[in-house]
Protein backbone atom coordinates (compact mmCIF):
# COMPACT_ATOMS: atom_id res chain seq x y z
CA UNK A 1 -15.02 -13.80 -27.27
CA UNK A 2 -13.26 -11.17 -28.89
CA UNK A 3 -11.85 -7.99 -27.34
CA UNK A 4 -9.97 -4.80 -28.41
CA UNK A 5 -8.13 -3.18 -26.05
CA UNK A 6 -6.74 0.54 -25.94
CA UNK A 7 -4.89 2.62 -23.75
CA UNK A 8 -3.23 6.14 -23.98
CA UNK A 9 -0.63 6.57 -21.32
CA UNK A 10 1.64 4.06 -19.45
CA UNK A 11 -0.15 3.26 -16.30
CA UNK A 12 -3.68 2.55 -18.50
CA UNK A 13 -1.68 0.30 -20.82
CA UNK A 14 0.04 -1.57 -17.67
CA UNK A 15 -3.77 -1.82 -16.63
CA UNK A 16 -5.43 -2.49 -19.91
CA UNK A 17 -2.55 -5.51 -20.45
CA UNK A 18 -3.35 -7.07 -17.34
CA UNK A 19 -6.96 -7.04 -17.44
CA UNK A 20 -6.49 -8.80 -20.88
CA UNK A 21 -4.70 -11.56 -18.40
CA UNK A 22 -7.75 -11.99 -16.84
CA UNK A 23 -9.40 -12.86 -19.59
CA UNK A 24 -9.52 -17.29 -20.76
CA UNK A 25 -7.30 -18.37 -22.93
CA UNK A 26 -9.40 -18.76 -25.77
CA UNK A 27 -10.45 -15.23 -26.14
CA UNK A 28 -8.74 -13.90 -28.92
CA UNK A 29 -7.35 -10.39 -28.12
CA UNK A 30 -5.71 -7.27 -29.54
CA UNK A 31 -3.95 -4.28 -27.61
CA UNK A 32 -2.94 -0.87 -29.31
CA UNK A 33 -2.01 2.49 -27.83
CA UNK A 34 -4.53 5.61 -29.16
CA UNK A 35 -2.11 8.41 -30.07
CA UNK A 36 -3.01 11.00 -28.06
CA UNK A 37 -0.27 13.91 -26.98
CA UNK A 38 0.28 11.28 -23.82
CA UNK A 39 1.92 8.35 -26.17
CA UNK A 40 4.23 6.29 -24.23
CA UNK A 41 7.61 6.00 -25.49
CA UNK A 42 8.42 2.31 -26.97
CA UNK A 43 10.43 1.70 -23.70
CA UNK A 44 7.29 2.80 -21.58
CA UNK A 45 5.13 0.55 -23.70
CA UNK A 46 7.67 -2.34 -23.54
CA UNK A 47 8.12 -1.76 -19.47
CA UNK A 48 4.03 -1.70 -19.38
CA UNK A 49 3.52 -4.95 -21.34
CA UNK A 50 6.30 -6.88 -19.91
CA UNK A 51 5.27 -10.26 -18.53
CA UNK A 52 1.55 -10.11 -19.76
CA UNK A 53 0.48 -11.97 -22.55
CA UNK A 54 0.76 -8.93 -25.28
CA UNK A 55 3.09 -8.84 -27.66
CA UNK A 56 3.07 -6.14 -30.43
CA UNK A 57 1.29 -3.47 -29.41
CA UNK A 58 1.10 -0.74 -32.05
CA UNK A 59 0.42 3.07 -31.98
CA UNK A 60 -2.93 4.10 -33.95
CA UNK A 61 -4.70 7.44 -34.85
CA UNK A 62 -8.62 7.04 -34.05
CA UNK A 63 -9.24 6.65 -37.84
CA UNK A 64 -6.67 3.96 -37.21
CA UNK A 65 -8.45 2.36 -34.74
CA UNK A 66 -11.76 2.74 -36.49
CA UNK A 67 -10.58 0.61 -39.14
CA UNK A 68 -9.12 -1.85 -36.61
CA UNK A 69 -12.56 -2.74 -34.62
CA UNK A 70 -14.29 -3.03 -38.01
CA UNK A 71 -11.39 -5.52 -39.32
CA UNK A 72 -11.57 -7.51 -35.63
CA UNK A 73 -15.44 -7.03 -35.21
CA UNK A 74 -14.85 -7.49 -31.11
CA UNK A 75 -17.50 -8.89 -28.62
CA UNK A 76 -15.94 -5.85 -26.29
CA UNK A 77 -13.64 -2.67 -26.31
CA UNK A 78 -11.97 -1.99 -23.42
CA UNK A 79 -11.17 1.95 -23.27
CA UNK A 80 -8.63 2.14 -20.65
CA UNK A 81 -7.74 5.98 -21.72
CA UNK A 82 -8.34 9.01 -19.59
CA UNK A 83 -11.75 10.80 -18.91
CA UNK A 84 -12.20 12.60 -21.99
CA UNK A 85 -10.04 10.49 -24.90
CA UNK A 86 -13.01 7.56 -23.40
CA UNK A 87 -15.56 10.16 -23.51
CA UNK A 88 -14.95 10.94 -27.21
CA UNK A 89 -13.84 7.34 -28.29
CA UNK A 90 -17.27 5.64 -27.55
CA UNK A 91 -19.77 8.72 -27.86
CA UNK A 92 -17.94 9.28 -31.86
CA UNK A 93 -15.01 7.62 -32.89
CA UNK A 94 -17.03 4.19 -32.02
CA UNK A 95 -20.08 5.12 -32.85
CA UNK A 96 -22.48 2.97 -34.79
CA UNK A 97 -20.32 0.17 -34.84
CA UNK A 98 -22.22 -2.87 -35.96
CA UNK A 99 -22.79 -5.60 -33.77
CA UNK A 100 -22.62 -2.31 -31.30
CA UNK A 101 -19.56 -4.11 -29.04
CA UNK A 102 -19.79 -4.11 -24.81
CA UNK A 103 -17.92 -0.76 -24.19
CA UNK A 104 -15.77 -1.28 -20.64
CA UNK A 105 -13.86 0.78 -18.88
CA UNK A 106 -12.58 1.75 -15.04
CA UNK A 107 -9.65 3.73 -13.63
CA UNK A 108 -6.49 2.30 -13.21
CA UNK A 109 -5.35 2.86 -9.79
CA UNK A 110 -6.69 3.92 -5.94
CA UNK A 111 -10.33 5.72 -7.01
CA UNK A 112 -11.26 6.68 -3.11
CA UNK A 113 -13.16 8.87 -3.31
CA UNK A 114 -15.14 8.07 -5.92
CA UNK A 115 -16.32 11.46 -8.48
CA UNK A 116 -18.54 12.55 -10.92
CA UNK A 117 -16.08 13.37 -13.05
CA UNK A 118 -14.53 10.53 -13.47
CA UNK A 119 -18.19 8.17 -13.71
CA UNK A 120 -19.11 10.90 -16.29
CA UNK A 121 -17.10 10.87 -18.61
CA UNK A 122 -16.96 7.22 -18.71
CA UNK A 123 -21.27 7.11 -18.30
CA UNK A 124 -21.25 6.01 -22.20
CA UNK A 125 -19.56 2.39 -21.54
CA UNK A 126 -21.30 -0.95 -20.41
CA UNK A 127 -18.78 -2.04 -17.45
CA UNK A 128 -16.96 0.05 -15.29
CA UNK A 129 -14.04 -1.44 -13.74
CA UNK A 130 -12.74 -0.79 -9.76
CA UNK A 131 -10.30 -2.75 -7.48
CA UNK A 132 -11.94 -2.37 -3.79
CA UNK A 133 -15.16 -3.66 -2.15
CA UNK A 134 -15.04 0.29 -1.27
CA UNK A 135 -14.83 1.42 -4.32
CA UNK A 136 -17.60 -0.30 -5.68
CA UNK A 137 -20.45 0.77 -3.49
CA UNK A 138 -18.96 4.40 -3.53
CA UNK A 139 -19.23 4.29 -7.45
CA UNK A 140 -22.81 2.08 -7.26
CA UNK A 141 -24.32 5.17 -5.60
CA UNK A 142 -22.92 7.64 -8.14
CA UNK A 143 -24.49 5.33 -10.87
CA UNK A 144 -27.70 5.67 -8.39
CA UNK A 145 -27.36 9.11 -8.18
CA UNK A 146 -26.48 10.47 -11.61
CA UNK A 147 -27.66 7.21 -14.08
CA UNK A 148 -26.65 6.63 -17.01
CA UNK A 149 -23.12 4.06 -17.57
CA UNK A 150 -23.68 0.28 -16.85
CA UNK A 151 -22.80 -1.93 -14.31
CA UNK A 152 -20.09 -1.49 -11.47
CA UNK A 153 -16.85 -4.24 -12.17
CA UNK A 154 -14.41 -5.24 -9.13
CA UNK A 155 -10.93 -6.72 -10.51
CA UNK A 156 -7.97 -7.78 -8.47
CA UNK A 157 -5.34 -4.85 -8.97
CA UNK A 158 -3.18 -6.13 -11.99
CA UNK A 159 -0.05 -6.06 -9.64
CA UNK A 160 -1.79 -7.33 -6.32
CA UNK A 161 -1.92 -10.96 -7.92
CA UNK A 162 -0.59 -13.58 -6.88
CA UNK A 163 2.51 -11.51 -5.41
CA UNK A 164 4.98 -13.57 -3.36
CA UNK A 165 6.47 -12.23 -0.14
CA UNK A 166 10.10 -11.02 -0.74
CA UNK A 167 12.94 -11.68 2.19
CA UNK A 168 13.75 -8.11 2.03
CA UNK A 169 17.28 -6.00 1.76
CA UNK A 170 18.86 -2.80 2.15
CA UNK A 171 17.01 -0.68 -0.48
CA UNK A 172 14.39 2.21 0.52
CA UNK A 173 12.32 3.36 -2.13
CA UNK A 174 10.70 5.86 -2.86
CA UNK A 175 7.78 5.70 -5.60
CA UNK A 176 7.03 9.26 -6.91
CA UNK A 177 3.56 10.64 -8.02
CA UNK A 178 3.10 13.09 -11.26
CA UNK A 179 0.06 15.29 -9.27
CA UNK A 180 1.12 15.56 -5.63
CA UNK A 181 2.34 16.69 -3.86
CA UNK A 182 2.42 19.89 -5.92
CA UNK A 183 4.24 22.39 -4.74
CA UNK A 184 7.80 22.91 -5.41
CA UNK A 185 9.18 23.24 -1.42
CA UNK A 186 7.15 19.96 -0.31
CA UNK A 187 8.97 18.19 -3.43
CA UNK A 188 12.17 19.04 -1.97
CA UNK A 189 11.32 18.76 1.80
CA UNK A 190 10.85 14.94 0.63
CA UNK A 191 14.07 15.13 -0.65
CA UNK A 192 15.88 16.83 1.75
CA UNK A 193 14.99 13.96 4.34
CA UNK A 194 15.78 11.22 2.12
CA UNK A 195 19.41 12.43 1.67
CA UNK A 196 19.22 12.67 5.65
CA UNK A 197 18.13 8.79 5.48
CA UNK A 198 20.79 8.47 2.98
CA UNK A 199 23.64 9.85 4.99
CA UNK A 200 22.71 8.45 8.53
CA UNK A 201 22.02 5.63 7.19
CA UNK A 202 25.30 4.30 4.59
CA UNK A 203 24.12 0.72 5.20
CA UNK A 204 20.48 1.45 3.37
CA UNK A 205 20.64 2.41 -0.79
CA UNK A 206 18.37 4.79 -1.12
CA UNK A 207 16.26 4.96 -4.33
CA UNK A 208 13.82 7.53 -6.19
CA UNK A 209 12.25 5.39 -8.39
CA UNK A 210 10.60 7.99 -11.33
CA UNK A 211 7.08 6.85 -13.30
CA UNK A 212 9.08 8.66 -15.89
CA UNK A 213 11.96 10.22 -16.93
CA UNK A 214 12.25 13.87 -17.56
CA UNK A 215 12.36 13.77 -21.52
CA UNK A 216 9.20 11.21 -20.77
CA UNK A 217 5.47 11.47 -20.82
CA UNK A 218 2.97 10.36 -18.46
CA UNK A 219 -0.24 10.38 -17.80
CA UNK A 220 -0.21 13.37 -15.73
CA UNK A 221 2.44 16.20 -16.68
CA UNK A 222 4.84 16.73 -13.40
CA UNK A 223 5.67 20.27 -12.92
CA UNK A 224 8.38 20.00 -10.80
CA UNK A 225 10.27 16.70 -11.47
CA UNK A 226 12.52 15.18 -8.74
CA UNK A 227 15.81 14.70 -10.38
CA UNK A 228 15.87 18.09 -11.30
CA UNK A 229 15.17 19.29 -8.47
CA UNK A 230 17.59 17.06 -6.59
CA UNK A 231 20.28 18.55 -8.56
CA UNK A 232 19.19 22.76 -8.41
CA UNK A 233 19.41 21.89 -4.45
CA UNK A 234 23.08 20.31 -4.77
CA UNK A 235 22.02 18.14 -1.98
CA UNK A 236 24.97 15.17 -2.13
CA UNK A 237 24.06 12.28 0.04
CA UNK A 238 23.89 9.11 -1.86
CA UNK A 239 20.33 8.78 -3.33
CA UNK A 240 19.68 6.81 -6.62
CA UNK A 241 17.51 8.05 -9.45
CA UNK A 242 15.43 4.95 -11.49
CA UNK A 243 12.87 3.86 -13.21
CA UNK A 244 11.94 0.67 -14.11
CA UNK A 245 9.20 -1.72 -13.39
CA UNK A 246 8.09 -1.35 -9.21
CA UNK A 247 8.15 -4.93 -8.57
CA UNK A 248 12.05 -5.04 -9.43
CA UNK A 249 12.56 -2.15 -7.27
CA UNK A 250 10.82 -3.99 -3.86
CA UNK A 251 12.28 -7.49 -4.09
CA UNK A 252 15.13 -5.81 -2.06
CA UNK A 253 13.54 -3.52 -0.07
CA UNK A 254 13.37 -3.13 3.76
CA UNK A 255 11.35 -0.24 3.32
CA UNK A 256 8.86 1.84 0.77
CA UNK A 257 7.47 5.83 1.29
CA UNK A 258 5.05 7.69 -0.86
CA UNK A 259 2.94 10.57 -0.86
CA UNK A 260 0.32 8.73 -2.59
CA UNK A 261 0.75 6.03 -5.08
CA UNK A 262 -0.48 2.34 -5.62
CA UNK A 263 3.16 1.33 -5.85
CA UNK A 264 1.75 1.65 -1.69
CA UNK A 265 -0.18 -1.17 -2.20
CA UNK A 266 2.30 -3.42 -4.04
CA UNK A 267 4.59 -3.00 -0.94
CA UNK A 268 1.81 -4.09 1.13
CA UNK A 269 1.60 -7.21 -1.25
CA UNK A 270 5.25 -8.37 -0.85
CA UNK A 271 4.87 -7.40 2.78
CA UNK A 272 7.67 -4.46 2.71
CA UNK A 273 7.07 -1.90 5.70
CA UNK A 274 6.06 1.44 4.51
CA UNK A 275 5.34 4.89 4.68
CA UNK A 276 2.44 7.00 3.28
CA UNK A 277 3.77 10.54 4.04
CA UNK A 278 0.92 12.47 5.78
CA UNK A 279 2.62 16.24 5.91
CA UNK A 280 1.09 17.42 3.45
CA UNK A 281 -2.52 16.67 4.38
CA UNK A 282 -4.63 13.38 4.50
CA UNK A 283 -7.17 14.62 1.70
CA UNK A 284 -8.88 13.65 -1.80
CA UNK A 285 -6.69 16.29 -3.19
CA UNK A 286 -3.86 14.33 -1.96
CA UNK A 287 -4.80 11.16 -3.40
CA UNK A 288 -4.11 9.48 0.10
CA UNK A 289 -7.87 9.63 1.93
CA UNK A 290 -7.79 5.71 1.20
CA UNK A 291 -5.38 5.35 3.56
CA UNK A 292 -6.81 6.45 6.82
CA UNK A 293 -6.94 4.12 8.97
CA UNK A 294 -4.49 1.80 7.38
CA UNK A 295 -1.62 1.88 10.36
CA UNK A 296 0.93 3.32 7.58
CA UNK A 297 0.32 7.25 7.30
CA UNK A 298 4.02 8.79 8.96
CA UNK A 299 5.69 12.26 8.33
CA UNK A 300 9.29 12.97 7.34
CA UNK A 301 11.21 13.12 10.37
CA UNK A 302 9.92 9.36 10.37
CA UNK A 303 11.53 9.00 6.94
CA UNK A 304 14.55 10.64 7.58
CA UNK A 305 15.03 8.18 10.47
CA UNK A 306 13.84 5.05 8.64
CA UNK A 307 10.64 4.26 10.92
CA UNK A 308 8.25 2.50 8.45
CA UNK A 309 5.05 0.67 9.70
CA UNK A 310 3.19 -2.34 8.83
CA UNK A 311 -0.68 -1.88 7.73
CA UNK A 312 -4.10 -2.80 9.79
CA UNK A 313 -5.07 -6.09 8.32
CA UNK A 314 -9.06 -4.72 9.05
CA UNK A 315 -7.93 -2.36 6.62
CA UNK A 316 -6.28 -4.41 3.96
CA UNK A 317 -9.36 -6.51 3.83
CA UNK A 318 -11.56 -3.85 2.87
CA UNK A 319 -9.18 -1.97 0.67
CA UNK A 320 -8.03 -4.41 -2.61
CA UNK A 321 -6.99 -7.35 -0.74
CA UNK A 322 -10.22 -8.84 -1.18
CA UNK A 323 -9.79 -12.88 -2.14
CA UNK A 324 -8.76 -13.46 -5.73
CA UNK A 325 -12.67 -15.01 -6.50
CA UNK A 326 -14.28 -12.09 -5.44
CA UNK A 327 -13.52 -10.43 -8.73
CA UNK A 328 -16.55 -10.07 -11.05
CA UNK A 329 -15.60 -8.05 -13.93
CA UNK A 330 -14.87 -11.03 -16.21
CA UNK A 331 -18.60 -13.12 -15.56
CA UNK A 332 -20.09 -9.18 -15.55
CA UNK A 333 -18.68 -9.01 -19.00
CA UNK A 334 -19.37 -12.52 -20.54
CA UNK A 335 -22.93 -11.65 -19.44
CA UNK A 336 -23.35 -9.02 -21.00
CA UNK A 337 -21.73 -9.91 -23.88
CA UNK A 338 -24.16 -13.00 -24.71
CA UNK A 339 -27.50 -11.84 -23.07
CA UNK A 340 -29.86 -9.16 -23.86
CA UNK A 341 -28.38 -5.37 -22.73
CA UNK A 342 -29.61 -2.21 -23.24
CA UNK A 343 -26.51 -0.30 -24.50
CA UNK A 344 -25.57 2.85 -21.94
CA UNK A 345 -26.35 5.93 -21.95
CA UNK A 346 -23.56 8.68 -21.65
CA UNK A 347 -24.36 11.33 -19.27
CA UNK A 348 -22.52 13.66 -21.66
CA UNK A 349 -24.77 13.24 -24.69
CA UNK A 350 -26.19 16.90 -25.87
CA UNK A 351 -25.76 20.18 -27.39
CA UNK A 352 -23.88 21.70 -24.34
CA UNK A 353 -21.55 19.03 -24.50
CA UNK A 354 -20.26 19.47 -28.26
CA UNK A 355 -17.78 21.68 -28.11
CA UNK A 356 -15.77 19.92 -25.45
CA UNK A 357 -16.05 16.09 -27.36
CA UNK A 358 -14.65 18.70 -30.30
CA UNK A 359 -11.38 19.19 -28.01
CA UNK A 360 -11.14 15.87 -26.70
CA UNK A 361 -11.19 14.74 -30.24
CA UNK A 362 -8.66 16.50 -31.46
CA UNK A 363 -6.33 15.04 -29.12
CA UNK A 364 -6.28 11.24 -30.60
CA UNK A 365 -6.30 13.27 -34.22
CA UNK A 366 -3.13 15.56 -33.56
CA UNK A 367 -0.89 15.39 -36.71
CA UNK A 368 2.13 12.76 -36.15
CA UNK A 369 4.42 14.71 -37.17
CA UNK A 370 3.55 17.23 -34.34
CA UNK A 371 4.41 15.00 -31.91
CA UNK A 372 7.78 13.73 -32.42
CA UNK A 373 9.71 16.87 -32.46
CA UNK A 374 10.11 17.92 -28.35
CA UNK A 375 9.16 21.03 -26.77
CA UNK A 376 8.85 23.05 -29.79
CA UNK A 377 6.54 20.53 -31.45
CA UNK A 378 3.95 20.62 -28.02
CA UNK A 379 3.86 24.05 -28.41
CA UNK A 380 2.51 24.06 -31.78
CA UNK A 381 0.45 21.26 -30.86
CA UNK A 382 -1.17 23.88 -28.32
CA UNK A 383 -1.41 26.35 -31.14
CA UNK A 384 -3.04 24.10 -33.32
CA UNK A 385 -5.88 22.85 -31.00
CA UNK A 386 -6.00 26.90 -30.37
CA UNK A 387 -6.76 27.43 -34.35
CA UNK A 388 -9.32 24.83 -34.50
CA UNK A 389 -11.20 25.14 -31.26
């Protein structure tokens, strides 16, 4: 079997690489990175790859990748992009590709709840991929519900497997998130107690460990970034700014805290007590609803004073700890890869929906050259997509 492979941010490549793990040895694989205004920097897509099996992994335009999948002819494409870049990958830029390949995709992270955005604009692929019992039937009834896409996937999270235990040590980290919370004074309420934590407690080395750093892109764009902020409020306590690859970060930790992130989860994995902060609200719009219930959800005055919890194993059983053979995604796929399909049908097809694949396309066909110059080059990238939309 032969599969092609494409991300466009960090955490989709991290996913899209491991997923390719997944895969038997003697499928024959290739992983690029769709330039989209989200490219990961070389270290990002180094950090991402590291400890999979990919090696190169280069940076293509969609005419780029065109040309690739015809070269390659793959059994499957796995889109691991966001909403839209998928959206406009396999409804055009993919499009009557002959042998028509299986089209899979899935989100690369906690998807409780499930939406209809997010099965929409991936209705036009063959497999969608989720990591939780939970998550499955919650998407399975949006497939009921709105048809179109393919069949629902469950995969091990990439960094849930086979994760050993670690003897713990004096660092507390804490694993940002781009989206939440948002506003500025709950950023720095979150700092303000870890340089209490920090202070109290001079025997603990207290980290902020960054998706990103502030010159950086991401998959989401992060308003208000920490170590910024940590330095316009002069606080002075001895906290640690860092980024780096998570499982580094918790192979000496005696604690973790988040507002919502599935560097949560990885904790849980290498049994490290945590914290899901809940003062902000225990909501979809946090990105935390998965974890009620869990036995982990605390506030800030617990962080500040180091009080981190251990989770409900009820709900680690039903929440991406399922057993390692209870992922299908892989026998899904070789199914449908050598038996009779009916290709999908994206929810998104028609006239109404033109004008927005004409936006979405633009961004994997931004000029190069717009891209590589900072601050001043994004904002002619915004005047460009301006001119032509």
């Amino acid at each position: 079997m032969k599969v092609l492979a494409l991300a466009d941010s960090d955490s989709y490549l991290k996913w899209a690489a491991s997923l390719l793990d997944d895969l038997p040895p003697d499928c024959v694989t290739e992983l690029a990175v769709v330039r989209t205004p989200i490219t990961p920097s070389a270290e990002q897509i180094a950090a991402a790859v590291a400890g999979t099996r990919a090696s190169a992994v280069p940076v293509l335009s969609a005419r780029a990748l065109r040309r690739a999948a015809e070269r390659l002819r793959p059994d499957a494409i796995l889109v691991a992009c966001t909403g839209p870049v998928v959206d406009v990958l396999v409804a055009e830029v993919f499009d009557g590709l002959r042998p028509r390949p299986v089209f899979v995709t899935g989100l690369p992270g906690i998807s409780v709840p499930a939406t209809e955005k997010a099965w929409l604009y991936r209705s036009g692929c063959d497999l969608f991929v989720v990591h939780s019992g939970r998550e499955v039937a919650e998407f399975g009834e949006l497939a009921a519900t709105l048809g179109g896409g393919g069949a629902v996937g469950l995969a091990r999270l990439p960094f849930l497997r086979d994760v050993p235990a670690v003897e713990g040590g004096n660092r507390v980290v804490f694993a940002t998130q781009a989206k939440v919370p948002r506003r500025r004074e709950d950023r720095e309420s979150i700092l303000r107690a870890l340089d209490r934590l920090a202070v109290t407690r001079p025997d603990l080395d207290v980290v902020v460990k960054l998706r990103a750093l502030e010159d950086e892109r991401q998959t989401h764009n992060e308003r208000h970034h920490y170590e910024r902020l940590w330095r316009e409020l002069g606080l002075t306590g001895p906290v640690r700014f860092a980024a780096g690859p998570m499982h580094e970060h918790l192979a000496s930790s005696a604690g973790f805290v988040t507002v919502s992130s599935t560097a949560a989860l990885e904790a849980i994995a290498q049994d490290v007590p945590l914290l899901v902060l809940s003062d902000f609200g225990v909501n979809a719009e946090m990105i935390n609803l998965v974890f009620e219930g869990s036995g982990v959800l605390g506030t800030l005055d617990e962080l500040a004073r180091g009080a981190f919890m251990t989770p409900s194993p009820e709900w680690c059983a039903q929440n991406y700890f399922h057993p390692q053979g209870g992922s299908d995604w892989v026998g899904l796929l070789t199914a449908l890869v050598i038996g009779p399909r009916t290709p999908a049908r994206s929810l998104l097809d028609g006239a109404e929906h033109v004008a927005a694949r004409r936006r979405a396309r633009l961004r994997v066909e931004i000029p190069p050259k717009m891209l590589r110059a900072g601050y001043r080059a994004k904002r002619r990238v915004r005047r460009y997509i301006r001119a032509l939309t």
